[in-house]
Protein backbone atom coordinates (compact mmCIF):
# COMPACT_ATOMS: atom_id res chain seq x y z
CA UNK A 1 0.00 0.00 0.00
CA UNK A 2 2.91 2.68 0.73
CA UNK A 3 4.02 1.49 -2.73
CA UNK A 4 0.92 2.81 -4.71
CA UNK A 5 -0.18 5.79 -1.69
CA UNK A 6 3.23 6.97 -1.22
CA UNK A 7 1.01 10.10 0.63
CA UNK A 8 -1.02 7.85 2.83
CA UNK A 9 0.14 6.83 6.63
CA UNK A 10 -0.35 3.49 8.39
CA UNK A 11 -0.17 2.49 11.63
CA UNK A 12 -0.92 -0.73 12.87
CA UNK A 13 -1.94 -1.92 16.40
CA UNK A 14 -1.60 -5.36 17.51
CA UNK A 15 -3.92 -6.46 19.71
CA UNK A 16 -3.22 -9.66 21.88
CA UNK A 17 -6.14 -11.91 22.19
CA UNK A 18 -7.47 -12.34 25.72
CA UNK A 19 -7.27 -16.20 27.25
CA UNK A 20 -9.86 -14.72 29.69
CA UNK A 21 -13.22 -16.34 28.98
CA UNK A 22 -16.60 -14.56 29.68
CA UNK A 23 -17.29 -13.13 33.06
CA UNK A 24 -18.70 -15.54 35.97
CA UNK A 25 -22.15 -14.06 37.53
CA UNK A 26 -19.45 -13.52 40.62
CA UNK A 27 -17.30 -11.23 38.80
CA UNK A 28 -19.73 -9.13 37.73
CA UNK A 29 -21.08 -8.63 40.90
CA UNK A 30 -17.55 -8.30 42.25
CA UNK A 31 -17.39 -5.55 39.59
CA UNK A 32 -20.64 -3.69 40.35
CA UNK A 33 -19.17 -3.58 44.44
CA UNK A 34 -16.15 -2.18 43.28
CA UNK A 35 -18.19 0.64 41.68
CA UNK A 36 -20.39 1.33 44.70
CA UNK A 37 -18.21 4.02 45.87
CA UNK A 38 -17.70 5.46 42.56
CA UNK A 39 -21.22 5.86 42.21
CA UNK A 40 -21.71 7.48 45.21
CA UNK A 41 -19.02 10.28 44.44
CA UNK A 42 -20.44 10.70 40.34
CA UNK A 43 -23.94 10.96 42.16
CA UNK A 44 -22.55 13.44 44.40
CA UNK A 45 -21.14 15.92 41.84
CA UNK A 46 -24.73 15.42 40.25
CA UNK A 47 -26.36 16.83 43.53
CA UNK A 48 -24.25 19.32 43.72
CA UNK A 49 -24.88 20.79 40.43
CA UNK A 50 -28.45 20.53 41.30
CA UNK A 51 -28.02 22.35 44.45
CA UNK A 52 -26.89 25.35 42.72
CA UNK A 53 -30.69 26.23 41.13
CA UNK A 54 -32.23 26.39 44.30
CA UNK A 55 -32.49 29.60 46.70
CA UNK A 56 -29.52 29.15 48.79
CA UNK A 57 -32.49 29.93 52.25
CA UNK A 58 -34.71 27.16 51.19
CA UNK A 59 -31.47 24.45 50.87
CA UNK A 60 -29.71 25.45 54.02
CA UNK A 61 -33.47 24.93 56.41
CA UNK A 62 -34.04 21.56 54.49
CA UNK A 63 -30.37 19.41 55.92
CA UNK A 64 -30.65 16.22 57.06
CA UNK A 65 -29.16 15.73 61.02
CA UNK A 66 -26.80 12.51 61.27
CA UNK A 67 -26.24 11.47 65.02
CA UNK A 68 -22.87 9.15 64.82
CA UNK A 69 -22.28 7.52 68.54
CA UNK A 70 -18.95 6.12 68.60
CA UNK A 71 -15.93 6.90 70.17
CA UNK A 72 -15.60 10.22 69.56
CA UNK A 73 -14.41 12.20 66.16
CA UNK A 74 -11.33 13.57 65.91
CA UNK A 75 -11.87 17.33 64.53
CA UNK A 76 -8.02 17.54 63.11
CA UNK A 77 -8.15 14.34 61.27
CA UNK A 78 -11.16 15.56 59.22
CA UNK A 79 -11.03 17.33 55.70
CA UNK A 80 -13.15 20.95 55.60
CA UNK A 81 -15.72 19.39 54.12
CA UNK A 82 -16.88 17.12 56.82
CA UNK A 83 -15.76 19.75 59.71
CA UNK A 84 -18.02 22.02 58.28
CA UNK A 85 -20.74 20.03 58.83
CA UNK A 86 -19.98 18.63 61.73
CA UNK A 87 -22.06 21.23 63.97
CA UNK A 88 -22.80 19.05 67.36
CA UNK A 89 -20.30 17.58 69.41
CA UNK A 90 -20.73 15.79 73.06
CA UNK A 91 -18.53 13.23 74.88
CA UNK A 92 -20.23 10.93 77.58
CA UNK A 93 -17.37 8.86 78.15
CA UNK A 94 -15.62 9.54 82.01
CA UNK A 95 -12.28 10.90 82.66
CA UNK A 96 -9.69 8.68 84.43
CA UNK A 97 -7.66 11.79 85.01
CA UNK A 98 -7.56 13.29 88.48
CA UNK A 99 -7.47 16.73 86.89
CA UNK A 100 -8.84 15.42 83.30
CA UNK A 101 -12.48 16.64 83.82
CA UNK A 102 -15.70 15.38 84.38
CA UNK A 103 -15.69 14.12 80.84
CA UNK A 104 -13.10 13.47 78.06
CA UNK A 105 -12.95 15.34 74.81
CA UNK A 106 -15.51 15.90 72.56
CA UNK A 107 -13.36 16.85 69.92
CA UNK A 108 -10.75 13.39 70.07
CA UNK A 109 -11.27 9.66 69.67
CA UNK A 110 -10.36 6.96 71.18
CA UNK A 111 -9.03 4.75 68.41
CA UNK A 112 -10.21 6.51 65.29
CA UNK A 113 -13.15 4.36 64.79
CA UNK A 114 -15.62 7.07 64.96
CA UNK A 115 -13.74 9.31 62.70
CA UNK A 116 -13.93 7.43 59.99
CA UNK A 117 -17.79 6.29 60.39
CA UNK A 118 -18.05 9.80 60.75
CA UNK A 119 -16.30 10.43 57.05
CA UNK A 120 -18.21 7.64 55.78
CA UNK A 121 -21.71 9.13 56.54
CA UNK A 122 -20.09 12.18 54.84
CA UNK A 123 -19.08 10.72 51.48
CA UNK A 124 -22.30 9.31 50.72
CA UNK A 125 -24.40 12.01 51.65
CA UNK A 126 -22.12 15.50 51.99
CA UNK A 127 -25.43 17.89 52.89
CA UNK A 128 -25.98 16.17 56.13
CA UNK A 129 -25.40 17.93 59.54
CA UNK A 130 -23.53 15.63 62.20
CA UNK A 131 -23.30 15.55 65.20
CA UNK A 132 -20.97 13.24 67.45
CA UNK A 133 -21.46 11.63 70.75
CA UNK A 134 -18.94 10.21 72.28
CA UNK A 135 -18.79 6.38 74.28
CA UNK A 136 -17.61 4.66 76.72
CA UNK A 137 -13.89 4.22 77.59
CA UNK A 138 -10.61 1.89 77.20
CA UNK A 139 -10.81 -1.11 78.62
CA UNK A 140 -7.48 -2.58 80.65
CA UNK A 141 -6.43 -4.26 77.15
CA UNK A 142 -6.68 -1.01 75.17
CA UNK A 143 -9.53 -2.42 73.03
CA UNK A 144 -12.75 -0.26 73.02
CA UNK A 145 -15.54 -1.06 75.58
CA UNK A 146 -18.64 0.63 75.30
CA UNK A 147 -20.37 1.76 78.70
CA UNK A 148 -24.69 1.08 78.97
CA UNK A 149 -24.62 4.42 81.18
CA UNK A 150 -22.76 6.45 77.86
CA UNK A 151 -24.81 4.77 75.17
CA UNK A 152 -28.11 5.98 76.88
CA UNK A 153 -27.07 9.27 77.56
CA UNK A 154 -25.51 9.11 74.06
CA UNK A 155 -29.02 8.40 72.46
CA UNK A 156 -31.20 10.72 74.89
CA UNK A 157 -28.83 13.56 73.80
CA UNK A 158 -29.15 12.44 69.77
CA UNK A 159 -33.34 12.41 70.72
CA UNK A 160 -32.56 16.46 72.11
CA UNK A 161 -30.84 17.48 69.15
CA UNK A 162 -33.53 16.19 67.21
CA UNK A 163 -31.27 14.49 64.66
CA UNK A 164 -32.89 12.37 61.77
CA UNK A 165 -30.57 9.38 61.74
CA UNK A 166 -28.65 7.57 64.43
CA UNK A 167 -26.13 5.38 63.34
CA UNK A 168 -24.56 2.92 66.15
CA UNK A 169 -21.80 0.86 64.75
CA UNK A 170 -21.00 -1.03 68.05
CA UNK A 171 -23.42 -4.19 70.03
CA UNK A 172 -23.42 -4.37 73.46
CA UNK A 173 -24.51 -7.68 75.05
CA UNK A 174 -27.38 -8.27 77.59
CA UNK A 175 -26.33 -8.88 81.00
CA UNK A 176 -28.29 -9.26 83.83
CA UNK A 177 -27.17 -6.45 86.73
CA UNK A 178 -29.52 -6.59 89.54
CA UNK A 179 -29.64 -2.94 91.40
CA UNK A 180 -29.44 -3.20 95.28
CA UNK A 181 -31.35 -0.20 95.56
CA UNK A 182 -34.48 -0.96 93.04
CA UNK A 183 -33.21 0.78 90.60
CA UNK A 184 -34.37 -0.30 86.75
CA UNK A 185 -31.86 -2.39 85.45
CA UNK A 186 -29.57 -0.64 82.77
CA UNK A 187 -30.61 -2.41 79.87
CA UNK A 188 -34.22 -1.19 80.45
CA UNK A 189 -32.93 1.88 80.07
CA UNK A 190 -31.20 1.51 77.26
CA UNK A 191 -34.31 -0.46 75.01
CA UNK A 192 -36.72 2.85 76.60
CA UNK A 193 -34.70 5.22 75.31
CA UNK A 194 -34.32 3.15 71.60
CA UNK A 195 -37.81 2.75 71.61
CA UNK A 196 -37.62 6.48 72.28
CA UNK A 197 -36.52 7.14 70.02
CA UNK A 198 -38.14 5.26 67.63
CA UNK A 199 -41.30 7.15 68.48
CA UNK A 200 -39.88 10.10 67.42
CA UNK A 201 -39.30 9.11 64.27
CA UNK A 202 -36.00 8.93 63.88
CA UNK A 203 -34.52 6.38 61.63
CA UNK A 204 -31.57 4.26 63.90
CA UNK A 205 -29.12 1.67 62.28
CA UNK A 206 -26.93 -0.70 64.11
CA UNK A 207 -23.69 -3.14 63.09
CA UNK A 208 -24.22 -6.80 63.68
CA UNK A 209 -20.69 -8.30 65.57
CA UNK A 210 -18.41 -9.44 63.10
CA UNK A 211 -17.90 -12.75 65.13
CA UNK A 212 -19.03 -16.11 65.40
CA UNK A 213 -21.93 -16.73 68.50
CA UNK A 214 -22.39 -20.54 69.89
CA UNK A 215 -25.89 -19.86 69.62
CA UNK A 216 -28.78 -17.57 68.28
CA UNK A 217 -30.13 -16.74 71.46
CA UNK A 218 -26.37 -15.54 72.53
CA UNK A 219 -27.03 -13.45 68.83
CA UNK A 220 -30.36 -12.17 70.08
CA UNK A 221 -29.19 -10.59 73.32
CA UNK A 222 -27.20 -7.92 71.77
CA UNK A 223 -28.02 -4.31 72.25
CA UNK A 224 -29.02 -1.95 70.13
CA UNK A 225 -30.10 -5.02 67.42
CA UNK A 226 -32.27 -6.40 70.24
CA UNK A 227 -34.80 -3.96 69.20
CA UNK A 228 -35.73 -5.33 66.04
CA UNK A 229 -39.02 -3.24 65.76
CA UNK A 230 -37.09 0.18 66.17
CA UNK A 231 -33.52 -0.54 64.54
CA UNK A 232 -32.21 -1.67 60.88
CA UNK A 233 -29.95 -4.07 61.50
CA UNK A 234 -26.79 -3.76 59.09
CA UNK A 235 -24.12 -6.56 57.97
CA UNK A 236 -21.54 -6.16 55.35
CA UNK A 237 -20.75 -7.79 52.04
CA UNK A 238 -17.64 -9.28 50.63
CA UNK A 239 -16.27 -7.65 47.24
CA UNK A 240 -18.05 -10.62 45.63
CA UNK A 241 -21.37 -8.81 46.65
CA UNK A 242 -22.05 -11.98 48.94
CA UNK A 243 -22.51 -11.81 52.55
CA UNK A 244 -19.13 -11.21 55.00
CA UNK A 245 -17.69 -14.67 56.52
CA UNK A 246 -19.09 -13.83 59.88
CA UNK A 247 -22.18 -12.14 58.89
CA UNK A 248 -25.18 -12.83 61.38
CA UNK A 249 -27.98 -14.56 59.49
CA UNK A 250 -30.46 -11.88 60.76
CA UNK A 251 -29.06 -9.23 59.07
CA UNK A 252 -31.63 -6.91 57.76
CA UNK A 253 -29.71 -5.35 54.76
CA UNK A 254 -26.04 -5.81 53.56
CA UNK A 255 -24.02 -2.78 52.30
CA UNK A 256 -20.40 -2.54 51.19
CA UNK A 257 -18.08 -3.30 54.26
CA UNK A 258 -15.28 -2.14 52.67
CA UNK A 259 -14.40 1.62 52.90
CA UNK A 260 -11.08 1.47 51.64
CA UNK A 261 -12.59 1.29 47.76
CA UNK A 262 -13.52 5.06 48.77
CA UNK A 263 -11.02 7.49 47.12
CA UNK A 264 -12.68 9.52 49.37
CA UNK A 265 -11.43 7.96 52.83
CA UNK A 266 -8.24 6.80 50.78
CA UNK A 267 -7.08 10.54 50.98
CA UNK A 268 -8.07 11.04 54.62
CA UNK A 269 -5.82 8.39 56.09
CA UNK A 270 -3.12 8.67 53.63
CA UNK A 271 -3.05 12.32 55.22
CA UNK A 272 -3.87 11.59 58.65
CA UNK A 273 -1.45 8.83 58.50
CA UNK A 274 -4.10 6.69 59.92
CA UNK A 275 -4.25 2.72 60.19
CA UNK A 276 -7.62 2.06 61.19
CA UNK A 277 -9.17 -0.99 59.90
CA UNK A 278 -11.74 -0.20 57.21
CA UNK A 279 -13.86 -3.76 57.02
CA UNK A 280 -16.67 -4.93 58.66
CA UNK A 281 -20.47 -4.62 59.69
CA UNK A 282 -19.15 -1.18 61.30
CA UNK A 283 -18.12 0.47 58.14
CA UNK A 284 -21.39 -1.20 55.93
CA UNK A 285 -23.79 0.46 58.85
CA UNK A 286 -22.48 4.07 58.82
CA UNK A 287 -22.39 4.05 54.65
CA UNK A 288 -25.89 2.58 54.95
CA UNK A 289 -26.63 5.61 57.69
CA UNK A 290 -25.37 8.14 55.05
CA UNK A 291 -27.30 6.08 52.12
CA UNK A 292 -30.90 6.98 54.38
CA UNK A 293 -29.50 10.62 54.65
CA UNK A 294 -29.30 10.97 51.15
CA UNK A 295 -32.60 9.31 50.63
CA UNK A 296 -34.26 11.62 52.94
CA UNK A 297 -32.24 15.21 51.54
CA UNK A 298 -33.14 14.33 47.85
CA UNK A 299 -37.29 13.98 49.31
CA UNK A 300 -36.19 17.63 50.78
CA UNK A 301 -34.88 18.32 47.32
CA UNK A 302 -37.58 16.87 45.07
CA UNK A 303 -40.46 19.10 47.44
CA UNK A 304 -38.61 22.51 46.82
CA UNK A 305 -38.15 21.83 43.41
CA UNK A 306 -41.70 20.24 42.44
CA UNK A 307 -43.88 21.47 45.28
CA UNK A 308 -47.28 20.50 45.33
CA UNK A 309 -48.78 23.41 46.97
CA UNK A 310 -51.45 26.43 45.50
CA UNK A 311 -49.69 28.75 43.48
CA UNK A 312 -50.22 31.69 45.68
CA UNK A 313 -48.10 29.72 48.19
CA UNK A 314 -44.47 31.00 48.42
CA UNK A 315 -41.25 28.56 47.60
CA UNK A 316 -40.00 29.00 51.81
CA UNK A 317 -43.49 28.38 52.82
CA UNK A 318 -43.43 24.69 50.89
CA UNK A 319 -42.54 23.05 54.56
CA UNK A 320 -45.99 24.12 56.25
CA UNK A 321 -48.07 21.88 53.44
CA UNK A 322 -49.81 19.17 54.82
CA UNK A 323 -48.65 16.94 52.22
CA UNK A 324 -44.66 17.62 51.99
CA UNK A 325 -44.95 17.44 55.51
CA UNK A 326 -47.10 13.67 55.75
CA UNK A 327 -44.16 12.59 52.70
CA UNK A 328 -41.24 13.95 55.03
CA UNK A 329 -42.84 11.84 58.49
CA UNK A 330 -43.53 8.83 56.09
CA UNK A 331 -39.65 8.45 54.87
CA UNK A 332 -38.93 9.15 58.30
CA UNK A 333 -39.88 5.49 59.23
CA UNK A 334 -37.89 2.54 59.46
CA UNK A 335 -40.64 0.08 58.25
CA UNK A 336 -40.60 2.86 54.96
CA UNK A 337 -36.90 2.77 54.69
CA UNK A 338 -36.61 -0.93 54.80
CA UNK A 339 -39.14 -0.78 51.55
CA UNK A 340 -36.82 1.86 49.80
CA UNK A 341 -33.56 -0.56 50.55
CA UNK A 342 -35.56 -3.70 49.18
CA UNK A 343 -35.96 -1.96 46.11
CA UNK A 344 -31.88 -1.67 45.12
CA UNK A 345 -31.68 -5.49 46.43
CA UNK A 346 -29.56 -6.43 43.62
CA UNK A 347 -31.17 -9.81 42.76
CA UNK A 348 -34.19 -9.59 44.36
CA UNK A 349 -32.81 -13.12 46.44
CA UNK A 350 -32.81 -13.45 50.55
CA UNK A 351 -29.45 -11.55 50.45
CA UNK A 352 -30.56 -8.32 50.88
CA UNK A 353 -27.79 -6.54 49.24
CA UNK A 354 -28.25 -2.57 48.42
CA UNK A 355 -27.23 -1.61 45.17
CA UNK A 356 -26.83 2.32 45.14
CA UNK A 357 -27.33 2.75 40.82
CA UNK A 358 -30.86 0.55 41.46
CA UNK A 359 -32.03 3.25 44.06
CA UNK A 360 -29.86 6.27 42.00
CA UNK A 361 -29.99 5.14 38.32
């Protein structure tokens, strides 16, 4: 040919030819996990976009509260972004220091746990307002022990602040502590002031243990999951979009358990420097925490944009309408938000795994 078209330029690729046969059902579900994230931060950009139309008053009285009760958050590990809208902090967990305090820091955690769930909530759903309780405190071993005294104050305080979501990424089993003086026993305390909550209509979600029990009643005697009626129970899924080794079979819903697919929280601990281990029913319950926050601020969005009120009514006054108002309390319950997670089940099979582009084409 360069004989004849002296004029004319080739160039020729050679392609080798893949010894890779079709993909198994399991790597394209591997492949669809591995994009959870990514759809999460494209969908984000999308909101944000959005955002920009709408009268800058009516957005800012329409955010979705987050209530995160860990161990605390850790205000100089966190990117602008998140410390921005991280606007209520409280710490519940006792001082061991003579001259430490009645209480320790709001503002630190104890192993980093909380700052990441914290993050996590963030990345999916950036518009949310958090606020941060913090637990409980270090057991002789180091390892992070949650106190029944902290968690109820931790939830009675989330209940005053009138947050939206609680998301509880710890268990505490059920002992029996018998009070000397009469007193109600602990545990009552703690199931009063889930149930509560409940009432209140806010929507709570809780990690199942990433361990193996003996037996399902030993399963069924962990706190806050105890309270099936009032909490979503949350497990997490392997990268092969099936359920985690040492997933509890009564896991409501399964979300990705892996946070470290996140270029998001990639960037925080490569700056941070932080270790923290980013698998597990603890990270699937605070990204399925931020998923219902994101559910609930695009409802916010959706009313402001395509109100369905008289058109003598004024744009700020769209929140006094009887009918945004019976849509906001009705996506504000859990038996609702179970129905919105069963519709991104993936397969539609008894592993109840959320797929974020079924919910967010």
């Amino acid at each position: 040919m360069s004989e004849r078209c002296p004029n004319v330029k080739a160039r020729v690729h050679v392609k080798q030819r893949s010894t890779r046969g079709p993909q198994t059902r399991v790597q394209k579900l591997n492949a669809k996990l591995n994009n959870w994230f990514e759809n999460v931060e494209s969908f984000r950009d999308f909101m944000a976009n959005l955002e920009k139309e709408l009268p800058k008053p009516v957005v800012k009285e329409r955010h979705v509260r987050v209530a995160i009760i860990d161990d605390g958050v850790d205000i100089f590990s966190l990117s602008d972004n998140v410390r921005e809208c991280l606007v209520g902090l409280q710490s519940f967990a006792l001082s061991e220091k003579p001259n430490g305090g009645m209480f320790k820091a709001a503002i630190n955690s104890e192993h980093g746990h909380g700052t990441i769930m914290a993050c996590l909530v963030n990345m999916v759903c950036p518009q949310a307002k958090l606020y941060s309780a913090r637990l409980g405190s270090p057991a002789k071993d180091g390892e992070f022990q949650i106190t029944v005294e902290s968690a109820v104050q931790a939830i009675r305080w989330a209940i005053a602040m009138e947050v939206h979501i609680i998301s509880m990424s710890w268990t505490i089993p059920h002992q029996e502590r018998p009070d000397p003086e009469g007193k109600p026993n602990i545990f009552t305390e703690l199931e009063a002031a889930i149930k509560d909550a409940h009432r209140k209509g806010i929507l709570m979600f809780c990690s199942s243990r990433d361990q193996e029990y003996e037996s399902m009643h030993e399963l069924e005697q962990l706190y806050p999951q105890k309270c099936k009626d009032a909490v979503i129970c949350i497990d997490a899924a392997q990268d092969s979009g099936q359920r985690d080794q040492w997933a509890c079979s009564d896991g409501q819903f399964f979300f990705p358990g892996n946070a470290s697919r996140s270029r998001t929280i990639q960037d925080m601990q490569r700056k941070s420097k932080d270790t923290t281990n980013l698998e597990g029913s603890s990270v699937a319950t605070a990204v399925a925490a931020g998923f219902a926050a994101l559910i609930l601020h695009c409802a916010e969005i959706l009313l402001v944009k395509q109100p369905k009120v008289p058109d003598d009514k004024k744009l700020q006054n769209v929140e006094e309408h009887p009918e945004a108002d019976a849509i906001r309390q009705a996506l504000r319950k859990s038996e609702n938000t179970a129905r919105i997670f069963e519709l991104g089940n993936r397969s539609g099979d008894n592993l109840s795994f959320v797929s974020f582009s079924k919910i967010f084409p």
